[in-house]
N, C-alpha and C. Protein backbone atom coordinates (compact mmCIF):
# COMPACT_ATOMS: atom_id res chain seq x y z
N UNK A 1 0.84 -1.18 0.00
CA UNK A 1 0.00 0.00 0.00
C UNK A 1 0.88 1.24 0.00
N UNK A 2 0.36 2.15 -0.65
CA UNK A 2 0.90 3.73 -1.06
C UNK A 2 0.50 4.57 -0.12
N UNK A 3 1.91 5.10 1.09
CA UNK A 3 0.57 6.46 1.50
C UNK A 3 1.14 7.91 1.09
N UNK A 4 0.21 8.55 1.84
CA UNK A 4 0.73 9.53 1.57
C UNK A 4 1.32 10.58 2.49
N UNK A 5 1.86 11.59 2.19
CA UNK A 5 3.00 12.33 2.96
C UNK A 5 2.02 12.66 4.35
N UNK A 6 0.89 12.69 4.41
CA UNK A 6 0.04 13.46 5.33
C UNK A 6 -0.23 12.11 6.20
N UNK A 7 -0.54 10.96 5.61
CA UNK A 7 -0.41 9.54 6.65
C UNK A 7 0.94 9.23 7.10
N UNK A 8 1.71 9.55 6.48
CA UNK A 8 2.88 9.03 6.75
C UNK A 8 3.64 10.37 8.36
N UNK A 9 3.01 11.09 7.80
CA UNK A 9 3.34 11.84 9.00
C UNK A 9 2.72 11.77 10.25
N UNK A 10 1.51 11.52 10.16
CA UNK A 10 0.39 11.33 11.20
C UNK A 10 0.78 9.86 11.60
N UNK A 11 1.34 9.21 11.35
CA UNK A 11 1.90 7.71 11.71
C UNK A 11 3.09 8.30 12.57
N UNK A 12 4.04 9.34 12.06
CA UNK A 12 5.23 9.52 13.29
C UNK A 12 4.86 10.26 13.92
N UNK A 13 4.10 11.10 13.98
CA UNK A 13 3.55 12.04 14.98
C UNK A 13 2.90 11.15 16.44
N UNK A 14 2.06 9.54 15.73
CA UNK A 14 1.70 9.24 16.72
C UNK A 14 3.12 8.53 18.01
N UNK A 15 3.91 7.85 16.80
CA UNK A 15 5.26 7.26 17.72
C UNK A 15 5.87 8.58 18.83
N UNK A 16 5.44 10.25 18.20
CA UNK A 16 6.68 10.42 18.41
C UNK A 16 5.46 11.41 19.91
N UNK A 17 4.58 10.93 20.28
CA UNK A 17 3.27 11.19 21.40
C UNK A 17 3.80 10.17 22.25
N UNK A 18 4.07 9.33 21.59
CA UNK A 18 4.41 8.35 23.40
C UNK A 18 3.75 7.24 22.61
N UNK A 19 3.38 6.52 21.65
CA UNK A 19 2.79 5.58 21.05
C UNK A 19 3.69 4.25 20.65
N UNK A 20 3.85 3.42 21.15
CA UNK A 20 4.48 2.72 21.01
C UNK A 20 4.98 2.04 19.16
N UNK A 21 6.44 1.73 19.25
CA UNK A 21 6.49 1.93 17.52
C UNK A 21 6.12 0.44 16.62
N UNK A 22 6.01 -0.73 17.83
CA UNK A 22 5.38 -1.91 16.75
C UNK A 22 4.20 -1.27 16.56
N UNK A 23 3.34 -0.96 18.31
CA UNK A 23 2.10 -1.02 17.70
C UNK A 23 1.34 0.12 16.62
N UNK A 24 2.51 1.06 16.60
CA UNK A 24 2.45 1.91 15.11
C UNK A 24 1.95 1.35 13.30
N UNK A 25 3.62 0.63 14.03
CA UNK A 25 3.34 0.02 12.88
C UNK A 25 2.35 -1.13 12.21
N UNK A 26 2.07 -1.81 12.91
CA UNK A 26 1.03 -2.92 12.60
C UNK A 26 -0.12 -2.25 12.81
N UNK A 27 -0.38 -1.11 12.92
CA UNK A 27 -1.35 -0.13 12.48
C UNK A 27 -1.67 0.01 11.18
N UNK A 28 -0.71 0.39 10.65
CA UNK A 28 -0.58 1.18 9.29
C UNK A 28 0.12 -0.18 8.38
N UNK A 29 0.60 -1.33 8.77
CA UNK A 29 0.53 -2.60 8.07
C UNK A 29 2.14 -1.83 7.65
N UNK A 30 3.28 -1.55 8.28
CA UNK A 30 4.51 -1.42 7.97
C UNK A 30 5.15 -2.30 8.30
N UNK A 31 7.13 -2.18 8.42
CA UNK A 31 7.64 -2.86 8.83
C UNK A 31 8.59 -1.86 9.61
N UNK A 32 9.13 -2.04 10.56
CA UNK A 32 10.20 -1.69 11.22
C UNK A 32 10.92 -0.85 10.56
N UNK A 33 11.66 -1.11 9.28
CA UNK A 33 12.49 -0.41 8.55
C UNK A 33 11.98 0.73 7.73
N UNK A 34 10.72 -0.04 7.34
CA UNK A 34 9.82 1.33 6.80
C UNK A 34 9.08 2.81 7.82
N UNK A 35 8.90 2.12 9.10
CA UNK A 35 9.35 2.98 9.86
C UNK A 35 10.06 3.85 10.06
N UNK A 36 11.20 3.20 10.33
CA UNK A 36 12.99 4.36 10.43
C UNK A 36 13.22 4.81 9.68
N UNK A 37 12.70 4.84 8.24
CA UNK A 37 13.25 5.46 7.04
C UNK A 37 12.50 6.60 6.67
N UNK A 38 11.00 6.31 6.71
CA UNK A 38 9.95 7.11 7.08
C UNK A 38 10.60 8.54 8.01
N UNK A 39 11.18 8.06 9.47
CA UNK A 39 11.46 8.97 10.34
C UNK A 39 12.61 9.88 9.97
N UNK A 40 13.43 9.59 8.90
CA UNK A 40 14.77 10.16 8.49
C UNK A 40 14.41 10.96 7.38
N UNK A 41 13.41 10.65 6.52
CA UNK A 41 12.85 11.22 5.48
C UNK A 41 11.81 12.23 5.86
N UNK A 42 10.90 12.05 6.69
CA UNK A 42 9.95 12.82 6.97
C UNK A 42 10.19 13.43 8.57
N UNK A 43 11.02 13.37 9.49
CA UNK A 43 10.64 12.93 10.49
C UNK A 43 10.75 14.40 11.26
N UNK A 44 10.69 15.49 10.72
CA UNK A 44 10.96 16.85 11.23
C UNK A 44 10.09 17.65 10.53
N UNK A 45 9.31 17.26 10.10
CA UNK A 45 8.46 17.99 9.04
C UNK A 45 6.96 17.67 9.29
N UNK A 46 5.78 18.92 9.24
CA UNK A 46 5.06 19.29 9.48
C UNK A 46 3.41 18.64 8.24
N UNK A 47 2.43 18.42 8.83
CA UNK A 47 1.87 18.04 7.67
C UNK A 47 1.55 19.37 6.40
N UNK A 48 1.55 20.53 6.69
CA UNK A 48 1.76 21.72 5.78
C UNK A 48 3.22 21.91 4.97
N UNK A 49 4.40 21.50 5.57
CA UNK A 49 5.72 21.08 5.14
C UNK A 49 5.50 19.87 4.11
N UNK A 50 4.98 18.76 3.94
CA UNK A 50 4.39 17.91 3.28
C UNK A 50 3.84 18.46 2.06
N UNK A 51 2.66 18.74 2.60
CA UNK A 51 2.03 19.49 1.14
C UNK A 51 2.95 20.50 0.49
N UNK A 52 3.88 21.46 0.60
CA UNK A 52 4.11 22.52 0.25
C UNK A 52 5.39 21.66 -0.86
N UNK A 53 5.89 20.40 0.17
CA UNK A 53 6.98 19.91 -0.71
C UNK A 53 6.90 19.66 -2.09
N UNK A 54 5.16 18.71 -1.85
CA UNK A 54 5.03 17.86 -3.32
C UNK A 54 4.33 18.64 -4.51
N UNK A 55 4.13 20.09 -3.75
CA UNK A 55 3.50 21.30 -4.21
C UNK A 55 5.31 21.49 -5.61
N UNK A 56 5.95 21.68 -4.67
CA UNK A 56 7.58 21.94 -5.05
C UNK A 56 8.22 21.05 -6.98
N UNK A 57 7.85 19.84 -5.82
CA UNK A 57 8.40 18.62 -6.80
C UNK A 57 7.83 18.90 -7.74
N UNK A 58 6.00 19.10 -7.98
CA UNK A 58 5.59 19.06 -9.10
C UNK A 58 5.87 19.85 -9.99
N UNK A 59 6.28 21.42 -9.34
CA UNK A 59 6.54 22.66 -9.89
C UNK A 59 7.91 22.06 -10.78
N UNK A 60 8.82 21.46 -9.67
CA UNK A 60 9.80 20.90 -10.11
C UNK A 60 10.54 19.94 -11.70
N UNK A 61 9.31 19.00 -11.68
CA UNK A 61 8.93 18.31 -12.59
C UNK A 61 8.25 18.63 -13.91
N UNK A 62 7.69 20.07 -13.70
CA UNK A 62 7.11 20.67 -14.96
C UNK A 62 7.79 21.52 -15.36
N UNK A 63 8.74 22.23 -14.62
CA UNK A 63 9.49 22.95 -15.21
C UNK A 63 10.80 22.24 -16.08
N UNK A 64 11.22 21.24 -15.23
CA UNK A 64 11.82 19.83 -16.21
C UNK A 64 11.98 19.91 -17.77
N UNK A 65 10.30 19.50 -17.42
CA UNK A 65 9.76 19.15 -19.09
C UNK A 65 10.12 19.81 -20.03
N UNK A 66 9.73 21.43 -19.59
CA UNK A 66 9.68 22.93 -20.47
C UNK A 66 11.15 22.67 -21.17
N UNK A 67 12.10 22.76 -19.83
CA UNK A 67 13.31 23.02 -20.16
C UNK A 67 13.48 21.26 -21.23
N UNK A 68 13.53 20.27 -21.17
CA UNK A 68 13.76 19.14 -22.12
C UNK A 68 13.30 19.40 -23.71
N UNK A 69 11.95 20.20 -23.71
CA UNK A 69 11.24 20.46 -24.82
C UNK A 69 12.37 21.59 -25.59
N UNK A 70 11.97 22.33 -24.47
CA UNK A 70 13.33 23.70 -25.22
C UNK A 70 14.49 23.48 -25.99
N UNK A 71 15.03 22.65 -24.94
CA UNK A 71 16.45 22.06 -25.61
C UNK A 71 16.45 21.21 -26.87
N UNK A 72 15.16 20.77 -27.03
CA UNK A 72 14.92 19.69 -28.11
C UNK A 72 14.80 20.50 -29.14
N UNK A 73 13.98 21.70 -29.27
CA UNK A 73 13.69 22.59 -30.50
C UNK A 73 15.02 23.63 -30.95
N UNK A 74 15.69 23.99 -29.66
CA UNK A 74 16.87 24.49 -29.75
C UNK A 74 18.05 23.57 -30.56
N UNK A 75 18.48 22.56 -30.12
CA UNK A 75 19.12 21.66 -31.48
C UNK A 75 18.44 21.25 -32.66
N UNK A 76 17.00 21.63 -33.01
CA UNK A 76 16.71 21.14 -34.51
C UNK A 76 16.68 22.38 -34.87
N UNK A 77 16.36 23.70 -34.50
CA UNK A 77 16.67 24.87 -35.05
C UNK A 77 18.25 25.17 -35.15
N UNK A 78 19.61 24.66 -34.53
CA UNK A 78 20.78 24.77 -34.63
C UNK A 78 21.02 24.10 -35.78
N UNK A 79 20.71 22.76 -36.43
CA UNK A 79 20.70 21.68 -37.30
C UNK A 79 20.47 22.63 -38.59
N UNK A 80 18.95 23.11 -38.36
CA UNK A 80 18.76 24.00 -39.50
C UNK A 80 19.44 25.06 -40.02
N UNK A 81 19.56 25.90 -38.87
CA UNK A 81 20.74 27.02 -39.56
C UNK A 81 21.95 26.69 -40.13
N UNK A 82 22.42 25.67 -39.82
CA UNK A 82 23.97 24.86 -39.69
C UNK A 82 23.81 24.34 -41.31
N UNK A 83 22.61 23.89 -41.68
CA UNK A 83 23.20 23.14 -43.31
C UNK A 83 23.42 24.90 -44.39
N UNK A 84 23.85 24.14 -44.95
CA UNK A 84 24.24 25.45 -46.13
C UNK A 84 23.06 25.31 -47.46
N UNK A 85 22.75 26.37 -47.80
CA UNK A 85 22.24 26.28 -48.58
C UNK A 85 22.21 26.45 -50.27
């Protein structure tokens, strides 16, 4: 199962209340390691810190694209000027 940044936080928020961390986990159907990794990755961060991130990434990821596209039209317009006519 997939969660998401807002479960995944609300899962360490509860360990980090005094909640014991198996019974965390066999909550949320984890494992131990997915736990600790969880806590190193997320484990200082806010559920508004969460959203704002994947807010980021996506910005991140589309601006990506722009720039891949660009570069793509930028070498077939270099190609073109470049033959002689």
């Amino acid at each position: 199962m997939r969660y998401t940044e807002e479960q995944i936080i609300a899962a360490l928020n509860e360990a980090e209340a005094g909640a014991n961390i198996q019974d965390v986990c066999r909550k949320y159907g984890i494992s131990d390691t997915t736990f600790y990794r969880w806590r190193s990755k997320y484990g200082n961060k806010e559920i508004a810190d969460a959203s704002r991130l994947k807010q980021l990434e996506e910005e991140n990821r589309r601006l990506k694209s722009i720039v891949a596209d660009l570069s793509l039209r930028n070498q077939a317009l270099k190609r073109v000027v470049s033959k002689k006519w």
